[in-house]
N, C-alpha and C. Protein backbone atom coordinates (compact mmCIF):
# COMPACT_ATOMS: atom_id res chain seq x y z
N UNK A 1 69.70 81.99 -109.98
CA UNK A 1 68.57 81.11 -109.66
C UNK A 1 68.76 80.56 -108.25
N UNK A 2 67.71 80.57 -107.57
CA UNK A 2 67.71 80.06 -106.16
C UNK A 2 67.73 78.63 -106.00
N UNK A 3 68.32 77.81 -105.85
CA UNK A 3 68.39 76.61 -105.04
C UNK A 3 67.75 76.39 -103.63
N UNK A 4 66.65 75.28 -103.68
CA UNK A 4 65.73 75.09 -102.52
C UNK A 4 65.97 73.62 -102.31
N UNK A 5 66.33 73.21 -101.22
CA UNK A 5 66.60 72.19 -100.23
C UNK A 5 64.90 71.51 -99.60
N UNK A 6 64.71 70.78 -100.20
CA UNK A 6 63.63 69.73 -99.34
C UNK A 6 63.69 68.95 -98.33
N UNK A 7 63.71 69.45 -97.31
CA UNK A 7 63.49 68.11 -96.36
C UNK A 7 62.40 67.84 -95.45
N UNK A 8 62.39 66.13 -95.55
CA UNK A 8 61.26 66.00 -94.88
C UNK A 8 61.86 64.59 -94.56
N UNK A 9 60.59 63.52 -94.03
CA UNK A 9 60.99 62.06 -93.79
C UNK A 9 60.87 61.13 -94.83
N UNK A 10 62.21 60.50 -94.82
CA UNK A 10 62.40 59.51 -95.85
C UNK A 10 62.32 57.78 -95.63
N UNK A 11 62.78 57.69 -94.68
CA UNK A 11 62.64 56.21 -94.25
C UNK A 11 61.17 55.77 -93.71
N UNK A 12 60.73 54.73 -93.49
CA UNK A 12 59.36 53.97 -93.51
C UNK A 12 60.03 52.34 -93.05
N UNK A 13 58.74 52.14 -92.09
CA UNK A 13 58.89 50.49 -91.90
C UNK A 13 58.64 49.74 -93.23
N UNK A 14 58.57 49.87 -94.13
CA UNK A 14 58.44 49.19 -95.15
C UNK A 14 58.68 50.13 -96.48
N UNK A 15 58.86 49.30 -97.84
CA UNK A 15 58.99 49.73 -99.19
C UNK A 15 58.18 50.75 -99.60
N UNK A 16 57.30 50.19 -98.89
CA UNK A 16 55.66 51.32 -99.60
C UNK A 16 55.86 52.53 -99.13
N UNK A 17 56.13 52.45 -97.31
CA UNK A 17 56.18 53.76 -96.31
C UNK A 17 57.12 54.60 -97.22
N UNK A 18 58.49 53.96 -97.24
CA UNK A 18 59.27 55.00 -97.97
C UNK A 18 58.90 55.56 -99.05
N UNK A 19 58.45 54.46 -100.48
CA UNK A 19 58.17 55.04 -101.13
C UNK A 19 57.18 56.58 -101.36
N UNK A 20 56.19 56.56 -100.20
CA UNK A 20 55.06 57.29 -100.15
C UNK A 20 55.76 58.71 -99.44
N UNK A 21 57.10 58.93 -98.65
CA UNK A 21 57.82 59.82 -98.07
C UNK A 21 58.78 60.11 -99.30
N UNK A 22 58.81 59.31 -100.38
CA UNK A 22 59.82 60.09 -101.44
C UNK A 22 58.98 61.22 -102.18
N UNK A 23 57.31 60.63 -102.36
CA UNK A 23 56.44 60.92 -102.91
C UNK A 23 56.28 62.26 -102.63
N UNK A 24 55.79 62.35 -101.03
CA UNK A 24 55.72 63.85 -100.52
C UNK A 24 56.47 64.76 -101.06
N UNK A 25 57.88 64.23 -100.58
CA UNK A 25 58.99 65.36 -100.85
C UNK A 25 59.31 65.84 -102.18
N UNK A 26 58.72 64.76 -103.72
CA UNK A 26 58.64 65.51 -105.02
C UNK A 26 57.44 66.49 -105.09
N UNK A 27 56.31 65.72 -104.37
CA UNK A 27 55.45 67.03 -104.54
C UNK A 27 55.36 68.11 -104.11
N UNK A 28 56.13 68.59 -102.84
CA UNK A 28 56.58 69.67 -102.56
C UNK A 28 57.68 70.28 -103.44
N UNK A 29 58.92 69.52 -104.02
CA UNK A 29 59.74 69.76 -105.11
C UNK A 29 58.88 70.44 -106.04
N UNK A 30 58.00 70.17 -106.73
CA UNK A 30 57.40 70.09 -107.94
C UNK A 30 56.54 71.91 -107.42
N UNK A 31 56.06 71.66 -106.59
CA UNK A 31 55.99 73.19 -106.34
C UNK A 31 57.04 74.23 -106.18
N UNK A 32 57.95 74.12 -105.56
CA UNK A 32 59.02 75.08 -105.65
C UNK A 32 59.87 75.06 -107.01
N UNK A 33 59.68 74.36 -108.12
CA UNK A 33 59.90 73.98 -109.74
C UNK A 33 58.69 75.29 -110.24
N UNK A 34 57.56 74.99 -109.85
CA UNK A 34 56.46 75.74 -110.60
C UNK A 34 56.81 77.33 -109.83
N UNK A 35 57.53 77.29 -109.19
CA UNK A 35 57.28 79.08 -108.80
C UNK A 35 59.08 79.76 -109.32
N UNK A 36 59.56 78.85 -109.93
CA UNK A 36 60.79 79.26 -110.51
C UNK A 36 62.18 79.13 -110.25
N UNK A 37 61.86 78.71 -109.15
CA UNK A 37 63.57 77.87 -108.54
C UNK A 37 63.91 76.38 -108.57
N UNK A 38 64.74 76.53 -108.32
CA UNK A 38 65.57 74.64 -108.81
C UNK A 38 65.22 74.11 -107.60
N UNK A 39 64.62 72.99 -107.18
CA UNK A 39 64.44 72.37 -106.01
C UNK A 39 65.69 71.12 -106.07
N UNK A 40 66.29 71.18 -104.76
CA UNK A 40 66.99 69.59 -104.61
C UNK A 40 66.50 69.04 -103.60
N UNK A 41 65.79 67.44 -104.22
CA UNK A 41 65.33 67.04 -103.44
C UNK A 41 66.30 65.84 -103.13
N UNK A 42 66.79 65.63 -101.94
CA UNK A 42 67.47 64.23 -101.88
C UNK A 42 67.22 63.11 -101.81
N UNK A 43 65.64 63.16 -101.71
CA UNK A 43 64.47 61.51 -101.37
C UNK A 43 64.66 60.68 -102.96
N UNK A 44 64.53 62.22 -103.58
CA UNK A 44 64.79 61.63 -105.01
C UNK A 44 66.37 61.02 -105.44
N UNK A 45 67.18 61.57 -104.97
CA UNK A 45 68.55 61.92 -105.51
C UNK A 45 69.02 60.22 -105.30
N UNK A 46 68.56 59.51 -104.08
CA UNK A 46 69.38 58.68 -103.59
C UNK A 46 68.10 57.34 -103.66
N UNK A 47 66.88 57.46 -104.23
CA UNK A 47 65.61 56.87 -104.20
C UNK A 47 66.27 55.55 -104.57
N UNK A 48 65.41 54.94 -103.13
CA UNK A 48 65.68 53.42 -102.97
C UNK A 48 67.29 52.46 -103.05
N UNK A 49 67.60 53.78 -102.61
CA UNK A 49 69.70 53.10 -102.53
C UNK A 49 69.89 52.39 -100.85
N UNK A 50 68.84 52.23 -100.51
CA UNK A 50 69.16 51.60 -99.29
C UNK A 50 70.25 50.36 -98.98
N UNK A 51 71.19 50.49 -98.21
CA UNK A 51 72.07 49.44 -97.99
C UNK A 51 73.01 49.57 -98.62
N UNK A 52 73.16 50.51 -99.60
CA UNK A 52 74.32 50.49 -100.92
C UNK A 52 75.51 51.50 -100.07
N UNK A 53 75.48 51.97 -98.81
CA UNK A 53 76.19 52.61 -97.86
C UNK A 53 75.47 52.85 -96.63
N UNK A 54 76.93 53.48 -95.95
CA UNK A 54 76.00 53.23 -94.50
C UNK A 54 75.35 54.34 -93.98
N UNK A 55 73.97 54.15 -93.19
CA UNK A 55 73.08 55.64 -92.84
C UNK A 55 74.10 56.93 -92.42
N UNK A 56 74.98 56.89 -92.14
CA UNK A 56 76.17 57.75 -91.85
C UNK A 56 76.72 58.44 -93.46
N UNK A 57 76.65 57.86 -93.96
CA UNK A 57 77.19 58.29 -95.45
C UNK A 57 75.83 59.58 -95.62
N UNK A 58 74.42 58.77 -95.96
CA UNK A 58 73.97 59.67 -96.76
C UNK A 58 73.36 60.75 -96.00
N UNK A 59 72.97 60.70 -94.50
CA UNK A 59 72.67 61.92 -93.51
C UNK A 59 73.83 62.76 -93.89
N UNK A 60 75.41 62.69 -93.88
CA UNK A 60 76.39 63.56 -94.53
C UNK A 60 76.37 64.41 -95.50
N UNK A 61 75.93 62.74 -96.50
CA UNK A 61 75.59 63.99 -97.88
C UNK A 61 74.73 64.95 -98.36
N UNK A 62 73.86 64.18 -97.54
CA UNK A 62 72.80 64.90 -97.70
C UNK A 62 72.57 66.57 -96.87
N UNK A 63 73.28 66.47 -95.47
CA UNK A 63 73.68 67.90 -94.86
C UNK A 63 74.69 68.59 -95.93
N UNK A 64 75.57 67.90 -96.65
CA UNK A 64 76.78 69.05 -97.44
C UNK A 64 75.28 69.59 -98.32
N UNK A 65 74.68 68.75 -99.30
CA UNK A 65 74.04 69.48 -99.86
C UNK A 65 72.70 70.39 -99.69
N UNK A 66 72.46 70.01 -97.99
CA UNK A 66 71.66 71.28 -97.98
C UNK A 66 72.42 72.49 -97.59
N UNK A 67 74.24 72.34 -97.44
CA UNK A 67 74.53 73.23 -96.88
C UNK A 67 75.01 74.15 -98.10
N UNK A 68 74.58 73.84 -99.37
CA UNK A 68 74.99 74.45 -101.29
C UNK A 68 74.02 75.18 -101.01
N UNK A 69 72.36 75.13 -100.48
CA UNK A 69 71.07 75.79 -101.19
C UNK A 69 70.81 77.24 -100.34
N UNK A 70 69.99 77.93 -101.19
CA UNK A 70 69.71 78.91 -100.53
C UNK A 70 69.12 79.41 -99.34
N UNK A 71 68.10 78.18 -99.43
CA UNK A 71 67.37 78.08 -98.27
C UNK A 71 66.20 76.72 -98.35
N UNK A 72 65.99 76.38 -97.20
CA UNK A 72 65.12 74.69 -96.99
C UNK A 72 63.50 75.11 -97.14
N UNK A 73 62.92 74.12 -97.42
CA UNK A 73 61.81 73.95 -97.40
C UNK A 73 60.79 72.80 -97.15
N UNK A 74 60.33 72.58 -95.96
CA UNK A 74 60.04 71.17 -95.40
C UNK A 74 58.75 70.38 -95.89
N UNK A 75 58.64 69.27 -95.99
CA UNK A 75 57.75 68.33 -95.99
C UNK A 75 57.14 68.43 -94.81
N UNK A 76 55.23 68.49 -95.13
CA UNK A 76 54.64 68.84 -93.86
C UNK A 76 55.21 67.44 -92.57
N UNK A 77 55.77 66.43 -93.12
CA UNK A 77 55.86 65.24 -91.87
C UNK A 77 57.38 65.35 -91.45
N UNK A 78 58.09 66.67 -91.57
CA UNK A 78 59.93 66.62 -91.51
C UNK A 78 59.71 66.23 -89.98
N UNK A 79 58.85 66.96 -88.78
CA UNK A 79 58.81 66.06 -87.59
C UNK A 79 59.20 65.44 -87.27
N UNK A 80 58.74 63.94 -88.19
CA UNK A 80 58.69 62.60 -87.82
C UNK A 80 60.15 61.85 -88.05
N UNK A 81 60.98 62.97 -88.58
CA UNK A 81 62.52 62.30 -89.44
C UNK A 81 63.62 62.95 -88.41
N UNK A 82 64.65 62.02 -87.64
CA UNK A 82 65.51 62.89 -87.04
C UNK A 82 66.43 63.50 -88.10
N UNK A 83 66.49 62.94 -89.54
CA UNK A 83 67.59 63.47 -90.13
C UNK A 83 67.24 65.20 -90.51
N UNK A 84 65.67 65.27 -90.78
CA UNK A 84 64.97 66.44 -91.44
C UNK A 84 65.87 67.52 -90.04
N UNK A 85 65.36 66.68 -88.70
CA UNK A 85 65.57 67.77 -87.56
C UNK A 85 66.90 68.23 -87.76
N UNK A 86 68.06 67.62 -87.84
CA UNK A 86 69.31 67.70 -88.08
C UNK A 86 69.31 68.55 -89.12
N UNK A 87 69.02 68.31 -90.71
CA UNK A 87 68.74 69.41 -91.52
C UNK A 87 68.17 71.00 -90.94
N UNK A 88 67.37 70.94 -90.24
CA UNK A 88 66.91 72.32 -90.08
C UNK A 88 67.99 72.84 -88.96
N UNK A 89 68.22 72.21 -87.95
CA UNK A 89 69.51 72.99 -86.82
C UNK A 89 70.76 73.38 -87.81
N UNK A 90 71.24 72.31 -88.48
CA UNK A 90 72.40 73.09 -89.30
C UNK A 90 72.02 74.10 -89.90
N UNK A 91 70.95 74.52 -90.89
CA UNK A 91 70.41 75.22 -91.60
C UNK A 91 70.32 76.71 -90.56
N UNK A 92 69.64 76.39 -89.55
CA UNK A 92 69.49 77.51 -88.47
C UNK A 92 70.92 78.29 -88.04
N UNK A 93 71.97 76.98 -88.01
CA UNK A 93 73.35 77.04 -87.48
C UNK A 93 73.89 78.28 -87.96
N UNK A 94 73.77 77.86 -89.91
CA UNK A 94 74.37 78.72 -90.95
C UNK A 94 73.50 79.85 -91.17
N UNK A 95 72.49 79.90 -90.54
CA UNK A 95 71.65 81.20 -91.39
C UNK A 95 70.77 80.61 -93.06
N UNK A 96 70.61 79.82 -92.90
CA UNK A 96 69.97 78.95 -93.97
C UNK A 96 68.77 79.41 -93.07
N UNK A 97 67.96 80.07 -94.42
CA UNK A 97 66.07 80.50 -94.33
C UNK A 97 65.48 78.96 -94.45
N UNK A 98 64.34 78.55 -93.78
CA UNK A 98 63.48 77.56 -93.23
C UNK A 98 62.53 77.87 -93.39
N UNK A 99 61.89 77.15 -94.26
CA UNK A 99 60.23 77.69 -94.11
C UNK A 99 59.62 76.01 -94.51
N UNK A 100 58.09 76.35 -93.64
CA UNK A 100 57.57 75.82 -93.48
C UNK A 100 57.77 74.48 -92.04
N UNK A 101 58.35 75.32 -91.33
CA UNK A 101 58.44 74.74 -90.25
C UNK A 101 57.38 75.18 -89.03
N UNK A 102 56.68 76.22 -89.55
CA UNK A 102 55.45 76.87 -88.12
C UNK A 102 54.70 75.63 -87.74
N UNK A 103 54.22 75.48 -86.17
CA UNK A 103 53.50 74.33 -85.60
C UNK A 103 52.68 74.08 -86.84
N UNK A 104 52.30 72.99 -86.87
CA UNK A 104 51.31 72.33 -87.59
C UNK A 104 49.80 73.56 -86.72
N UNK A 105 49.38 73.23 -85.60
CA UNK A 105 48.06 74.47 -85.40
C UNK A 105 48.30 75.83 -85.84
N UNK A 106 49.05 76.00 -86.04
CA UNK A 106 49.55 77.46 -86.52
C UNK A 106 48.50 78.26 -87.28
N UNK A 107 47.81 77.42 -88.66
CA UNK A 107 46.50 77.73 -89.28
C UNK A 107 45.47 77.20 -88.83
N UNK A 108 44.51 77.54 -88.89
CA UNK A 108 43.32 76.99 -88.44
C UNK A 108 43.05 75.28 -89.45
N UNK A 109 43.34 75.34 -90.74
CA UNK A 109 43.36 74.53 -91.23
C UNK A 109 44.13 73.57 -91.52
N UNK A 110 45.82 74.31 -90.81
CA UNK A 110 46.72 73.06 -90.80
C UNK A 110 47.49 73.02 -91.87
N UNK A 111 47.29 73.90 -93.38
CA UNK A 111 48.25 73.91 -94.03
C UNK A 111 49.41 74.59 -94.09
N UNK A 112 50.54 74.16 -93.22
CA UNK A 112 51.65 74.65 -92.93
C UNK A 112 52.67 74.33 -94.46
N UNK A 113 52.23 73.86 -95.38
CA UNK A 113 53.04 73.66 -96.18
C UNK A 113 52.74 74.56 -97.25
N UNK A 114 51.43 75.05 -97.10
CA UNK A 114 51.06 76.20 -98.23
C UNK A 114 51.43 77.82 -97.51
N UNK A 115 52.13 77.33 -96.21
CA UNK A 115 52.52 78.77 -95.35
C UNK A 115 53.64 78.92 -96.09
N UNK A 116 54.91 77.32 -95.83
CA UNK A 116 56.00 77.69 -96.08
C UNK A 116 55.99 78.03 -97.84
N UNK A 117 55.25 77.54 -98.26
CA UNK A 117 55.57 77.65 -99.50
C UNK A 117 55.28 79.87 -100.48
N UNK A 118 54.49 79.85 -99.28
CA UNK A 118 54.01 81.33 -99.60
C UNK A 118 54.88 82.35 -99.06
N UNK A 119 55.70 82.07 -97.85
CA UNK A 119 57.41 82.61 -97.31
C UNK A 119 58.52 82.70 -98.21
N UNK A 120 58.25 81.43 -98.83
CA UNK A 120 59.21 81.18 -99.50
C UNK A 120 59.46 82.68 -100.89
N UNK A 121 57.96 82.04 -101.28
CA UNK A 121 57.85 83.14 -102.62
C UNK A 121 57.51 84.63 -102.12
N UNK A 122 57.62 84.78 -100.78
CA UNK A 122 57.94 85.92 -101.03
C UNK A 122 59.74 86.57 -100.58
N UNK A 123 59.95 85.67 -99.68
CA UNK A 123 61.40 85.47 -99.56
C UNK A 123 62.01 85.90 -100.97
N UNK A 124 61.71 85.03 -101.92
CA UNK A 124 62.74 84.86 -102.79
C UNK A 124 62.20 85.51 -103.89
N UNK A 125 61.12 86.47 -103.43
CA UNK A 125 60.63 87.85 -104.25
C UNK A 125 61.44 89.18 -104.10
N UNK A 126 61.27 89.38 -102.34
CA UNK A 126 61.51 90.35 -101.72
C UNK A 126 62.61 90.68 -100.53
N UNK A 127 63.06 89.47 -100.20
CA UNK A 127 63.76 88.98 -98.94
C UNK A 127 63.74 88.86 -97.83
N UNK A 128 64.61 88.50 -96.50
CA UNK A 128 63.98 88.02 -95.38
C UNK A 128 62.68 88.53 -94.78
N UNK A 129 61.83 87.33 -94.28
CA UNK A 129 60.59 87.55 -94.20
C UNK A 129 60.64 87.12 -92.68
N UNK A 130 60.13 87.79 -91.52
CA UNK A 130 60.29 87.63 -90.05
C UNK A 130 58.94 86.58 -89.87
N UNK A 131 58.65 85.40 -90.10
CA UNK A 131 56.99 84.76 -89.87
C UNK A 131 56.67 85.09 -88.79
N UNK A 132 57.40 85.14 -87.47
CA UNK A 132 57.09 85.41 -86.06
C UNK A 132 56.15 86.22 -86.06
N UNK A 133 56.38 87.27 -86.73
CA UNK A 133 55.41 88.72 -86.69
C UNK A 133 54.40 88.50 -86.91
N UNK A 134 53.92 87.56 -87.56
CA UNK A 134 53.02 86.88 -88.51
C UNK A 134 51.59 85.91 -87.54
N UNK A 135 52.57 85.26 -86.47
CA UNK A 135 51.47 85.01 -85.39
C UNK A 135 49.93 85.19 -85.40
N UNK A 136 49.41 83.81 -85.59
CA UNK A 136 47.87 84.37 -85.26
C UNK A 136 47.14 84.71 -86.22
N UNK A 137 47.88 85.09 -87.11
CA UNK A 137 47.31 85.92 -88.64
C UNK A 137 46.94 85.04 -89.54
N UNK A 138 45.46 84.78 -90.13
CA UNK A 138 45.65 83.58 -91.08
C UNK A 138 46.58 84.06 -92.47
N UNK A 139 46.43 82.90 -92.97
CA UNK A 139 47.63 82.97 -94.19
C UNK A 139 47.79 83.70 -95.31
N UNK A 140 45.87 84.10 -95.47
CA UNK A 140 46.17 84.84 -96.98
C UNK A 140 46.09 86.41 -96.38
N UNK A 141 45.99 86.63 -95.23
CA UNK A 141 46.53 88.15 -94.51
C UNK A 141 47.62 88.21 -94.13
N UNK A 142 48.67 87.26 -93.83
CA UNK A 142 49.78 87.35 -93.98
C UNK A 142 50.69 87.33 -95.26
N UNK A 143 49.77 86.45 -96.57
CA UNK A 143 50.77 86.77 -97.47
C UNK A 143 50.51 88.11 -97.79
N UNK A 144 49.53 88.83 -97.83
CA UNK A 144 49.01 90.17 -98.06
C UNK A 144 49.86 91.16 -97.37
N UNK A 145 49.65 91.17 -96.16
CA UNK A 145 50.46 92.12 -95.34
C UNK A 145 51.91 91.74 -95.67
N UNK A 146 52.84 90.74 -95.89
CA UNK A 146 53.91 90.86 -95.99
C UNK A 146 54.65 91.18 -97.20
N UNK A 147 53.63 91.07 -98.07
CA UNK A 147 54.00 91.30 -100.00
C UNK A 147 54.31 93.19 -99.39
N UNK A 148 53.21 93.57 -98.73
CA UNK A 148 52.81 94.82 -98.75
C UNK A 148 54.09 95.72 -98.28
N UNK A 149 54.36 94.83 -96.37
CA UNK A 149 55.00 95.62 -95.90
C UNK A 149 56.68 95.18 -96.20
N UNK A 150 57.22 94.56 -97.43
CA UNK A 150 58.55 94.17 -97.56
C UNK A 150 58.95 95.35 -98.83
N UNK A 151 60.16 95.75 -98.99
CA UNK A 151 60.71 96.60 -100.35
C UNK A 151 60.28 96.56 -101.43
């Protein structure tokens, strides 16, 4: 079973902000659950432990355990989080697959999270999937062409 790494932004000027960035990152969880792999999400793992250690602790732990998963999968706002950025360079470091990181214009409509999520499943259908190639192409001709042209 594949293990999928969530990251996105977790902290917020306030209770609510965060709460609403834990939110994201289950509902992206909750999709990579419905297509058959184990998602770890850490927004959840550590939800609302603020202060109980220091930001140094859980950016740590939280890199060991994206460095267990098979491959990441971002919250459309990981942008806005330096820890997410940090998550994806290590990830890149190790050869850890990333998806859902294409510019936000990338689709005409902007859903970069229904890109990564459609990489993913075919990633973890068929295996590495080059998105580069993919350029320009809207999404449901790229999941098409790439179901097509992979083993």
């Amino acid at each position: 079973m594949k293990v999928i790494y969530i990251a996105g932004k977790y902290r917020g000027h306030n209770a609510w902000a965060v709460e609403q960035n834990i939110r994201a990152a289950e509902e992206v969880a909750a999709r990579v659950l419905q297509m058959g792999m184990m998602p770890l999400c850490p927004h959840s793992n550590t939800r609302h432990m603020d202060g109980l250690a220091p930001d140094e602790f859980f950016l740590a732990g939280t890199l060991e355990l994206m460095r267990r998963c098979d491959a990441v999968l971002l919250v459309p706002n990981w942008r806005d989080s330096a820890g997410a950025r940090a998550e994806v360079d290590e990830a890149d470091r190790l050869g850890i697959p990333v998806f859902g990181r294409e510019p936000l214009d990338f689709e005409p409509d902007g859903s970069t999270l229904d890109w990564g999520v459609s990489m993913l499943g075919i990633w973890a259908e068929k295996g590495p999937v080059d998105a580069a190639s993919f350029a320009g192409v809207p999404h449901h001709a790229v999941v098409v062409r790439a179901r097509e042209s992979l083993p």
